[in-house]
Protein backbone atom coordinates (compact mmCIF):
# COMPACT_ATOMS: atom_id res chain seq x y z
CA UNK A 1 200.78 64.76 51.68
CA UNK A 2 200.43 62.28 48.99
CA UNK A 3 196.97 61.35 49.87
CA UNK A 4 196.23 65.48 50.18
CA UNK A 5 197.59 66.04 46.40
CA UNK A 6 195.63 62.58 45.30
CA UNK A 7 192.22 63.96 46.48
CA UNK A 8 193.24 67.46 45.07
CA UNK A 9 193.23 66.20 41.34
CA UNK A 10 190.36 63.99 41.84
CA UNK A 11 188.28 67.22 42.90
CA UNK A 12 190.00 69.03 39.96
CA UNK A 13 189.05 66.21 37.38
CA UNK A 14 185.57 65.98 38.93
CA UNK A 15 184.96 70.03 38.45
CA UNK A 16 186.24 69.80 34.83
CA UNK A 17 184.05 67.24 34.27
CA UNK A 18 181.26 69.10 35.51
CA UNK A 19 181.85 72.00 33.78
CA UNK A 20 182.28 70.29 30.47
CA UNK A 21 179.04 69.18 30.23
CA UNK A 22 177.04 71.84 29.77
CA UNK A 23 173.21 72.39 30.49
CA UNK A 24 170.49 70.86 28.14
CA UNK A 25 168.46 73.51 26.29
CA UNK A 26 165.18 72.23 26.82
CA UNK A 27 164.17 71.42 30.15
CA UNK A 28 163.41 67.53 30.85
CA UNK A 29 161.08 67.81 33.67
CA UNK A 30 158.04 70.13 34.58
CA UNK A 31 160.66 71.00 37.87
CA UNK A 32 162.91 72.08 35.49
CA UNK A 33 161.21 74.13 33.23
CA UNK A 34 159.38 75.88 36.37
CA UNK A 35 162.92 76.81 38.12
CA UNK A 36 164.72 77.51 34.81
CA UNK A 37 161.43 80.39 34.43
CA UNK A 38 161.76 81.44 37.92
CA UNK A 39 165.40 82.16 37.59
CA UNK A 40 165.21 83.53 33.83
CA UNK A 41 162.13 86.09 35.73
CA UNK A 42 164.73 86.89 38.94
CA UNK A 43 167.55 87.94 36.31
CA UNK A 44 164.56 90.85 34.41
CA UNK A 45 163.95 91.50 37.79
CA UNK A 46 167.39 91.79 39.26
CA UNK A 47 168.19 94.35 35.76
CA UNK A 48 165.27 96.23 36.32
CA UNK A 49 166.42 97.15 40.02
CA UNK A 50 170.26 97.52 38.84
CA UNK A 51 168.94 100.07 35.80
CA UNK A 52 166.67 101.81 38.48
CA UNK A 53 169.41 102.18 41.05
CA UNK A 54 171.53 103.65 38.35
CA UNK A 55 168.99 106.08 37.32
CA UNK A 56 168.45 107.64 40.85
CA UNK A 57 172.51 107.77 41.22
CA UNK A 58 172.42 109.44 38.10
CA UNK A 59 169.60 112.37 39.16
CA UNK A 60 171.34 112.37 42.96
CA UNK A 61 174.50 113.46 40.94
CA UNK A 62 172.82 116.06 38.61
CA UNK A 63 171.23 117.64 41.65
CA UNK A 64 174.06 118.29 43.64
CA UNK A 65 175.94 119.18 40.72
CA UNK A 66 172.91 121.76 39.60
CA UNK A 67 173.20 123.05 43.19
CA UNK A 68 176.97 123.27 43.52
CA UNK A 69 176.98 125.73 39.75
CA UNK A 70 174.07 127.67 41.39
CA UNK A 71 175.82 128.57 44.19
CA UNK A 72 179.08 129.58 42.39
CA UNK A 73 176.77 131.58 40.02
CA UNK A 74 175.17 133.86 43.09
């Protein structure tokens, strides 16, 4: 049990670590600066489809409400 809890904190101490240091703003290598674009161009891409899906909700919703106050209208 000892040995459990031991390697418990060392994982805990090695995550806080980790986390503490936080990313450098410029990118050091040309691997860097080619991943950190790619992932910076999936996040526009990943908003545009999120704002798109929201947009078609939004019209599916008007339409059936538009249909369900033409019907109680008739």
């Amino acid at each position: 049990m000892d040995e459990t809890q031991a390697g418990v904190e060392q994982l805990r101490r090695a995550v806080a670590n980790r986390r503490a240091g936080a990313l450098p703003e410029r990118p050091q290598t040309a691997y860097e600066l080619l991943t950190r674009q790619m992932v910076e161009q999936l996040a526009r891409d990943v908003a545009d489809v999120k704002r798109r899906v929201d947009q078609l909700f939004t019209t599916v919703v008007g339409a059936v409400v538009l249909e369900l106050l033409l019907r109680w209208w008739e």
